[in-house]
PDB file of N, CA and C in Angstrom:
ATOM      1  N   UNK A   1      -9.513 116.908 214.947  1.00  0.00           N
ATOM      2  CA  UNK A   1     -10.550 117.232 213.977  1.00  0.00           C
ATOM      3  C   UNK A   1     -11.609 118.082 214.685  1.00  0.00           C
ATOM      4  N   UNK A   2     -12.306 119.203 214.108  1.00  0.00           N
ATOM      5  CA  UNK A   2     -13.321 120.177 214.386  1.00  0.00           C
ATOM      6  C   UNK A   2     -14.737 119.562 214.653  1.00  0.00           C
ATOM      7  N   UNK A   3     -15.292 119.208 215.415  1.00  0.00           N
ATOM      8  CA  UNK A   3     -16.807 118.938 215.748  1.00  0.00           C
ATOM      9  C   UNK A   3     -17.354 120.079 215.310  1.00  0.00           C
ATOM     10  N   UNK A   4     -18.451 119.549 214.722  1.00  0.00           N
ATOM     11  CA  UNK A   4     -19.770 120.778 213.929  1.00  0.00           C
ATOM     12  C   UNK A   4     -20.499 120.514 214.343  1.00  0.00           C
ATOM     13  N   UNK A   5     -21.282 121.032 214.912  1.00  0.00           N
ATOM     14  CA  UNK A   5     -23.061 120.234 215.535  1.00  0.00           C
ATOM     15  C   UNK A   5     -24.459 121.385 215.161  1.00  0.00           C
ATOM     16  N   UNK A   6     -25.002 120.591 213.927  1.00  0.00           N
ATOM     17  CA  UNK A   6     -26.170 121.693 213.727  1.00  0.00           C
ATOM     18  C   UNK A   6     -27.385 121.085 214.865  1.00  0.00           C
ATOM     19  N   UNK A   7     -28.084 122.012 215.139  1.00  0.00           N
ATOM     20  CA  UNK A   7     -29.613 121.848 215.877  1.00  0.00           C
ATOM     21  C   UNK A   7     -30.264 121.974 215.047  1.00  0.00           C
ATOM     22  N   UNK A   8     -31.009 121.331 214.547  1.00  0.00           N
ATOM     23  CA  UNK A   8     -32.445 121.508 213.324  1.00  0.00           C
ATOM     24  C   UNK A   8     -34.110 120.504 214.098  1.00  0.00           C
ATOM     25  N   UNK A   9     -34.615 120.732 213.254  1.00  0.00           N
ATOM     26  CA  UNK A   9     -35.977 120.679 213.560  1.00  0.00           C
ATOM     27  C   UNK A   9     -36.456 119.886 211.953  1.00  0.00           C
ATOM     28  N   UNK A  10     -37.332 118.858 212.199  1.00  0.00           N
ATOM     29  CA  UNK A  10     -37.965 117.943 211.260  1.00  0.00           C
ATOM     30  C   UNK A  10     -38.907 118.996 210.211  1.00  0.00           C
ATOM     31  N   UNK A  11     -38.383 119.061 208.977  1.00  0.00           N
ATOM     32  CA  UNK A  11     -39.072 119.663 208.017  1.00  0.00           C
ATOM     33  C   UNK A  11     -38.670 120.620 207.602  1.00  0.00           C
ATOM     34  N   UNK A  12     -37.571 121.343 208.411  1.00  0.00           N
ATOM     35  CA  UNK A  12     -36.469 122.446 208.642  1.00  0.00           C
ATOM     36  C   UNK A  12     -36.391 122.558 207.296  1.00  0.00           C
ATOM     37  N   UNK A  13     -36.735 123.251 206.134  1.00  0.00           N
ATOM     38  CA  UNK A  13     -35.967 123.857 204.607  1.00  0.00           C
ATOM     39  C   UNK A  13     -34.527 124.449 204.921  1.00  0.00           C
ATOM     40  N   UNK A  14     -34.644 125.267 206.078  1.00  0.00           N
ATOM     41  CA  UNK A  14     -33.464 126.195 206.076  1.00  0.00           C
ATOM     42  C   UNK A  14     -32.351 125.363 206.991  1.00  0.00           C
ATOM     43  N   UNK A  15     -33.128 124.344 207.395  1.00  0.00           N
ATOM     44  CA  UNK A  15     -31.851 123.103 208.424  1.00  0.00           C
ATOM     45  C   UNK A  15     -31.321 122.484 206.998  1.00  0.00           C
ATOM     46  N   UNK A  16     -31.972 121.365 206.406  1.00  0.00           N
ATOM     47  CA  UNK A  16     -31.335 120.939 205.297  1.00  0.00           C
ATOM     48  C   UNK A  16     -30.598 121.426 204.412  1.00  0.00           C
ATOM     49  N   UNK A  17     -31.044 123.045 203.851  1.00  0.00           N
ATOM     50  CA  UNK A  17     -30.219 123.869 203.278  1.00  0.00           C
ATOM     51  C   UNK A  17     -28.845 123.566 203.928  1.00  0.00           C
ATOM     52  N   UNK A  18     -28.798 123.929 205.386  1.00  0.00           N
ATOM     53  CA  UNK A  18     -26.915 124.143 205.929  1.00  0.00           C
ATOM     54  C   UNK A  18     -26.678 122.957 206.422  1.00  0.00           C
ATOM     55  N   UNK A  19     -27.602 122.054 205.822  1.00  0.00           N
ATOM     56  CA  UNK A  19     -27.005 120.699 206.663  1.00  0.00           C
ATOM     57  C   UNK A  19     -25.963 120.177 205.575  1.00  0.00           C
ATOM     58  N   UNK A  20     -26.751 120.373 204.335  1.00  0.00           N
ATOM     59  CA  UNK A  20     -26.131 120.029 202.848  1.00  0.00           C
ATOM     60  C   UNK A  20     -24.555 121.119 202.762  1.00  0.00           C
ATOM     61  N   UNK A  21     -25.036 122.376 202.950  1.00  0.00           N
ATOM     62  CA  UNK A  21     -23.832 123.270 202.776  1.00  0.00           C
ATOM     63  C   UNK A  21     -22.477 122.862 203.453  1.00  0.00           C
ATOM     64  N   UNK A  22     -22.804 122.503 204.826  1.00  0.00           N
ATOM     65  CA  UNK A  22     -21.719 121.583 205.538  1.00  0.00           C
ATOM     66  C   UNK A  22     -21.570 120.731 204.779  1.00  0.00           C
ATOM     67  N   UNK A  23     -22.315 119.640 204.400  1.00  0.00           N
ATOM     68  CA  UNK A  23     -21.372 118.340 203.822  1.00  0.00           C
ATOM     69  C   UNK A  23     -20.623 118.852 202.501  1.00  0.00           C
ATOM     70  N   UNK A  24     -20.936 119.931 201.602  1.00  0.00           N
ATOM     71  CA  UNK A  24     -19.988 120.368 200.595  1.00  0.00           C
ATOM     72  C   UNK A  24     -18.921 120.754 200.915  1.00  0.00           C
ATOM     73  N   UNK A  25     -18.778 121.302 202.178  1.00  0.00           N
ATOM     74  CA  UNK A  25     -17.699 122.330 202.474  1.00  0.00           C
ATOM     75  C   UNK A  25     -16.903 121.213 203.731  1.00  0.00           C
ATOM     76  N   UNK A  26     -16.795 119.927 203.303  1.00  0.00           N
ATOM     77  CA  UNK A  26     -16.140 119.122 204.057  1.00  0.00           C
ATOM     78  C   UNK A  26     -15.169 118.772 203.026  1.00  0.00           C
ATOM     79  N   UNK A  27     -15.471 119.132 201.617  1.00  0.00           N
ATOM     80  CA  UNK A  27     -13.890 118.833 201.040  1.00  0.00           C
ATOM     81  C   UNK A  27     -13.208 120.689 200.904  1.00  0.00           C
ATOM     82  N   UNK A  28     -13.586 121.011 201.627  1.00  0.00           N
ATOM     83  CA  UNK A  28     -12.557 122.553 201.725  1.00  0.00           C
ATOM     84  C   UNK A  28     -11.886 121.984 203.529  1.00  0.00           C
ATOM     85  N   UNK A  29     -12.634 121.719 204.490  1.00  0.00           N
ATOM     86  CA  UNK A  29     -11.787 121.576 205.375  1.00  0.00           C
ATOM     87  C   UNK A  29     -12.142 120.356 205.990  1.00  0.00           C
ATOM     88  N   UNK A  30     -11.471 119.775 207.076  1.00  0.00           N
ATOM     89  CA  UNK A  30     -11.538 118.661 207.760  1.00  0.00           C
ATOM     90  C   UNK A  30     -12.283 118.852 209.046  1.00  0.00           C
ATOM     91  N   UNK A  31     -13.593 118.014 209.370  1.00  0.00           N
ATOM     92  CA  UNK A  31     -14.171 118.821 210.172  1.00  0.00           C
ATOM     93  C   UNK A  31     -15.419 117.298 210.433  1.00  0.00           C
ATOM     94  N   UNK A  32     -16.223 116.964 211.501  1.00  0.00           N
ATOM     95  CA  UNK A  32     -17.321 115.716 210.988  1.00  0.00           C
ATOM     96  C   UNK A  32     -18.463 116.553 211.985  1.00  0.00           C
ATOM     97  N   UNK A  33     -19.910 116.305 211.279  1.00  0.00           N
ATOM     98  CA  UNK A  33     -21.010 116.916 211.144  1.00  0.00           C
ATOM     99  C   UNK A  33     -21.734 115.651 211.897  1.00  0.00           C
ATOM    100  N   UNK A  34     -22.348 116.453 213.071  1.00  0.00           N
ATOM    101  CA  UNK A  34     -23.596 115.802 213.762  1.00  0.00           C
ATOM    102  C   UNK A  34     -24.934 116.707 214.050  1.00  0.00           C
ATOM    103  N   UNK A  35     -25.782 115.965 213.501  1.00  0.00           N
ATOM    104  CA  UNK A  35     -27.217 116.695 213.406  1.00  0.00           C
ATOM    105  C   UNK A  35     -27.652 116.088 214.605  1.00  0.00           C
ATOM    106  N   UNK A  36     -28.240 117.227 215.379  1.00  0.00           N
ATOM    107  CA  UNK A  36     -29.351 117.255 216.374  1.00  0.00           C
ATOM    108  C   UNK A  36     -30.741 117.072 215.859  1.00  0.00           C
ATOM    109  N   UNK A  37     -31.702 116.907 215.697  1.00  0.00           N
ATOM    110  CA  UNK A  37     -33.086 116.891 216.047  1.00  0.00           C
ATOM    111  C   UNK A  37     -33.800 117.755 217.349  1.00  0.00           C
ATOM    112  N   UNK A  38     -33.983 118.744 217.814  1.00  0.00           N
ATOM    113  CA  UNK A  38     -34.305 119.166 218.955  1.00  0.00           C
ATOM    114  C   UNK A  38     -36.145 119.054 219.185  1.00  0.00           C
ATOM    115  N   UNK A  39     -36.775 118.267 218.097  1.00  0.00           N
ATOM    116  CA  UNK A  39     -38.172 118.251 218.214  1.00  0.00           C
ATOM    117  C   UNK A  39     -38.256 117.843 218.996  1.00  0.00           C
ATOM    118  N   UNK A  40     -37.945 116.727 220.011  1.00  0.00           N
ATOM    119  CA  UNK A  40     -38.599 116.176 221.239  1.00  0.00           C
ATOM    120  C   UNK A  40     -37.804 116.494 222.351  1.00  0.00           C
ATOM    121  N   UNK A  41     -36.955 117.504 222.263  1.00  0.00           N
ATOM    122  CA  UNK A  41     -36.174 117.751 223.674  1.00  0.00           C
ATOM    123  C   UNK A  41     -36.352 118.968 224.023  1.00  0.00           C
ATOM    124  N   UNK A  42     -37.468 119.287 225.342  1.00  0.00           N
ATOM    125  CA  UNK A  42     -37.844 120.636 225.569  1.00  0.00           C
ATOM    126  C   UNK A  42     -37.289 121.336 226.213  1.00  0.00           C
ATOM    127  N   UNK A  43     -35.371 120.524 226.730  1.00  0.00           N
ATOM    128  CA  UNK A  43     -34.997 121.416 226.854  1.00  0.00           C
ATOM    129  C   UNK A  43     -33.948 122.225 225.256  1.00  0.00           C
ATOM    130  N   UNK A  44     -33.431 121.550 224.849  1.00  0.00           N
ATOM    131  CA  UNK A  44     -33.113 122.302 223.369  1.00  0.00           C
ATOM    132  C   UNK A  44     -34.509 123.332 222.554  1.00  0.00           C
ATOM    133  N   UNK A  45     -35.515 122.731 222.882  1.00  0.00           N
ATOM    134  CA  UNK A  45     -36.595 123.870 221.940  1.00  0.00           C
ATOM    135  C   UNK A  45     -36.253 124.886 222.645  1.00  0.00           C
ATOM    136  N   UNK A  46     -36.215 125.099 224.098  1.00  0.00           N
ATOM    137  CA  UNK A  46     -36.422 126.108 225.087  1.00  0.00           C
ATOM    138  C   UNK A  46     -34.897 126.841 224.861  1.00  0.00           C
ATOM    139  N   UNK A  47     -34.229 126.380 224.737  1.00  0.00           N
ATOM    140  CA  UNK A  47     -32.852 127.117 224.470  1.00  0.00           C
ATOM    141  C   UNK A  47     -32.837 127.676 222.317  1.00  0.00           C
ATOM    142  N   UNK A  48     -33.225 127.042 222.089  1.00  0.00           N
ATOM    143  CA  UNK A  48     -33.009 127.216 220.430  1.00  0.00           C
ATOM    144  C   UNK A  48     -34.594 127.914 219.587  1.00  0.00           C
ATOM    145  N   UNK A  49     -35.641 127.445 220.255  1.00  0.00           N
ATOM    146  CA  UNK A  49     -36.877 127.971 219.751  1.00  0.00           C
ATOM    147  C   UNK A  49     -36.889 127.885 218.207  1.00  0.00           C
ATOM    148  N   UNK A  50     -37.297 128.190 217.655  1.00  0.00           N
ATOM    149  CA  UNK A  50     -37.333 128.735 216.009  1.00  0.00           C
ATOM    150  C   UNK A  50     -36.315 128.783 215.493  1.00  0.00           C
ATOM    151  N   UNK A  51     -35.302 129.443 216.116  1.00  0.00           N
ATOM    152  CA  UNK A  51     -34.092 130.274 215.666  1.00  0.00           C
ATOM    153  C   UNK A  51     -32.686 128.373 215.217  1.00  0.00           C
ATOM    154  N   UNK A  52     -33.740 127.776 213.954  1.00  0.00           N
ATOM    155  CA  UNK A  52     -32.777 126.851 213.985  1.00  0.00           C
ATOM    156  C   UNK A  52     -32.534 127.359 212.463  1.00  0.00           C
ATOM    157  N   UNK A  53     -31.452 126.629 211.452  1.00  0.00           N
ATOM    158  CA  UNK A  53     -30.575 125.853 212.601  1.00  0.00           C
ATOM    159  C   UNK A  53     -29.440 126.922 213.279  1.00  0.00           C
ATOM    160  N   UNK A  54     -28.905 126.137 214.484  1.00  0.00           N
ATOM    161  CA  UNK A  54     -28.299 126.484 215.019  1.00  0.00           C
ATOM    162  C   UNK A  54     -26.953 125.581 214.618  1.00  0.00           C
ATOM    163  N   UNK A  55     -25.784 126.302 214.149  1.00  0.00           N
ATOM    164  CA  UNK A  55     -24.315 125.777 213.917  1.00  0.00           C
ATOM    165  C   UNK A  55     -23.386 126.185 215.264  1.00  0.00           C
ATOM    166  N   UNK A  56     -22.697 124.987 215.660  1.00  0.00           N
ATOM    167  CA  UNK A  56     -21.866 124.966 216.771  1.00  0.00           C
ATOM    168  C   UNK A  56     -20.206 124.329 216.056  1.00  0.00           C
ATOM    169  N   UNK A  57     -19.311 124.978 216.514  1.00  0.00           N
ATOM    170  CA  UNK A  57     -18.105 124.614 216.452  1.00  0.00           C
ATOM    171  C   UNK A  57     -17.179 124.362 217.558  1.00  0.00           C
ATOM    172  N   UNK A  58     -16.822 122.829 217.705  1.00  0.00           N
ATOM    173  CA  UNK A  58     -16.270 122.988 219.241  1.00  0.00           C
ATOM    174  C   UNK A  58     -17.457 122.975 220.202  1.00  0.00           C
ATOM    175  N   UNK A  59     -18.487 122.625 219.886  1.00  0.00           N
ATOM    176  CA  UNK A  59     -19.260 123.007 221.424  1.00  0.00           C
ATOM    177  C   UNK A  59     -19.743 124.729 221.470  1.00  0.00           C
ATOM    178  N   UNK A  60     -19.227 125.251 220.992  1.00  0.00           N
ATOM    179  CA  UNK A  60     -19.442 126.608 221.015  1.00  0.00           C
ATOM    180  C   UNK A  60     -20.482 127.785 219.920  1.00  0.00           C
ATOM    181  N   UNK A  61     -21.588 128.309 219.853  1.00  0.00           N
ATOM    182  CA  UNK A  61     -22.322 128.749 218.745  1.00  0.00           C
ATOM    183  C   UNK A  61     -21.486 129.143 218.212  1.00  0.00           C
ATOM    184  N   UNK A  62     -21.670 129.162 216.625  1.00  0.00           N
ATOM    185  CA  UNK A  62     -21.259 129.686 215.607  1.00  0.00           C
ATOM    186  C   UNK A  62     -21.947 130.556 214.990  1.00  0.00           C
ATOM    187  N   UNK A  63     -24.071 129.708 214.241  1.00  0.00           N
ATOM    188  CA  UNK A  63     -24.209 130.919 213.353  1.00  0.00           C
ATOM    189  C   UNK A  63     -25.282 130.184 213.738  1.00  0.00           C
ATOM    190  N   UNK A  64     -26.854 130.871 213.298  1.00  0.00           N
ATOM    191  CA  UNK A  64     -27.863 130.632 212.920  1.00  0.00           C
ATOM    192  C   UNK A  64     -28.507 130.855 211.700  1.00  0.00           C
ATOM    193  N   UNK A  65     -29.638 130.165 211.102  1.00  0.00           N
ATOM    194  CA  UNK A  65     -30.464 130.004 210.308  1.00  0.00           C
ATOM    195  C   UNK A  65     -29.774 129.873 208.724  1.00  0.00           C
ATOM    196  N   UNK A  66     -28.484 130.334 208.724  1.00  0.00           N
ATOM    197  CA  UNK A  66     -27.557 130.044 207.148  1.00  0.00           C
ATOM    198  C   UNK A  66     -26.546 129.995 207.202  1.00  0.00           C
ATOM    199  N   UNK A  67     -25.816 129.306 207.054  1.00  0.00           N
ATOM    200  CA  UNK A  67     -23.984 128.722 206.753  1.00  0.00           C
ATOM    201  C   UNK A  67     -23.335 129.785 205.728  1.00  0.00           C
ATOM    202  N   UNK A  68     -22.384 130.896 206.253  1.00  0.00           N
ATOM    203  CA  UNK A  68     -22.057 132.166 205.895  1.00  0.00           C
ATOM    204  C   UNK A  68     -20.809 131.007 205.215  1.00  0.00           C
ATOM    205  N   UNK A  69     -20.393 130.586 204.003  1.00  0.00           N
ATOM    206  CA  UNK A  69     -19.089 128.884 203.309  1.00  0.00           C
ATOM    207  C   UNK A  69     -17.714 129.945 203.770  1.00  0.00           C
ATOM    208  N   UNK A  70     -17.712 131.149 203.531  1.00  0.00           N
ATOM    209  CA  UNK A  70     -16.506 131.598 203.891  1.00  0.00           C
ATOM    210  C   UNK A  70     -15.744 132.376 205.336  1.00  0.00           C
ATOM    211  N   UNK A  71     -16.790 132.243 206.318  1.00  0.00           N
ATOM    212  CA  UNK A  71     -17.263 132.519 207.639  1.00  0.00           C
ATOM    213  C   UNK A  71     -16.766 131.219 208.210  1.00  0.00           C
ATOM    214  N   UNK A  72     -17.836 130.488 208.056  1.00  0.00           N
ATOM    215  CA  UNK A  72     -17.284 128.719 208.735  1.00  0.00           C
ATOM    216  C   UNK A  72     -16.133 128.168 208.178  1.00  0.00           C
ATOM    217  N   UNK A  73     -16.085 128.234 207.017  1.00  0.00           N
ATOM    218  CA  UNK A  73     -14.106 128.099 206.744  1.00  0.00           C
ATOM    219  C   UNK A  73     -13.278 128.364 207.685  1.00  0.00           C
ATOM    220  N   UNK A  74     -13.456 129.717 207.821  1.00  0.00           N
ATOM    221  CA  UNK A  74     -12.669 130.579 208.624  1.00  0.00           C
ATOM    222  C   UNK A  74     -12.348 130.227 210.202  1.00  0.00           C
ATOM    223  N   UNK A  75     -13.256 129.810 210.292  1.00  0.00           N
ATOM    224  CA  UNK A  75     -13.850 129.319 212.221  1.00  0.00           C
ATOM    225  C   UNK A  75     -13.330 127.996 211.649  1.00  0.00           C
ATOM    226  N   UNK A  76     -13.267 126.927 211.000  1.00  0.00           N
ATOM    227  CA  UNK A  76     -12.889 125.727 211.343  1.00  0.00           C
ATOM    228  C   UNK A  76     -11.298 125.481 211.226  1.00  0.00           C
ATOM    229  N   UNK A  77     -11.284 126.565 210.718  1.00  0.00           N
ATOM    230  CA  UNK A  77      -9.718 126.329 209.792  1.00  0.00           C
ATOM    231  C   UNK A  77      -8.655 127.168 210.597  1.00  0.00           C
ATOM    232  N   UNK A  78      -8.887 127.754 211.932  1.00  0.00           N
ATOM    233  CA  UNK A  78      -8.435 128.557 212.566  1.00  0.00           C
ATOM    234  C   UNK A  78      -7.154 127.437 213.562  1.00  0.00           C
TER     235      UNK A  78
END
């Protein structure tokens, strides 16, 4: 199964937006979703800054700030 790991930030509009978009797009593919919090870890702010959320597949970046549903399909389903 595909590990997803968003980085978001408390209050995040645009984290919750793709946090939600992931959980819809878990009945298109098989895949389980773990949210980061990076507010209190200065080293994740220092690597991620603003630029959340940050989507990882595998350990590996995927996308920032919006969940492209037919993009991440594509990357999970590979």
């Amino acid at each position: 199964m595909r590990e997803v790991t968003i980085y978001s930030r408390s209050g995040c509009h645009l984290c919750e937006v793709a946090h939600q978009t992931l959980i819809a797009l878990q009945g298109d593919a098989e895949f389980s979703i773990t949210q980061i919090l990076i507010d209190h870890e200065p080293n994740l702010i220092e690597l991620h800054g603003e630029q959340v959320p940050v989507i990882h597949i595998d350990g590996k970046p995927h996308d920032y700030f919006r969940v492209d549903p037919v993009r991440f399909l594509a990357a999970v389903q590979k």
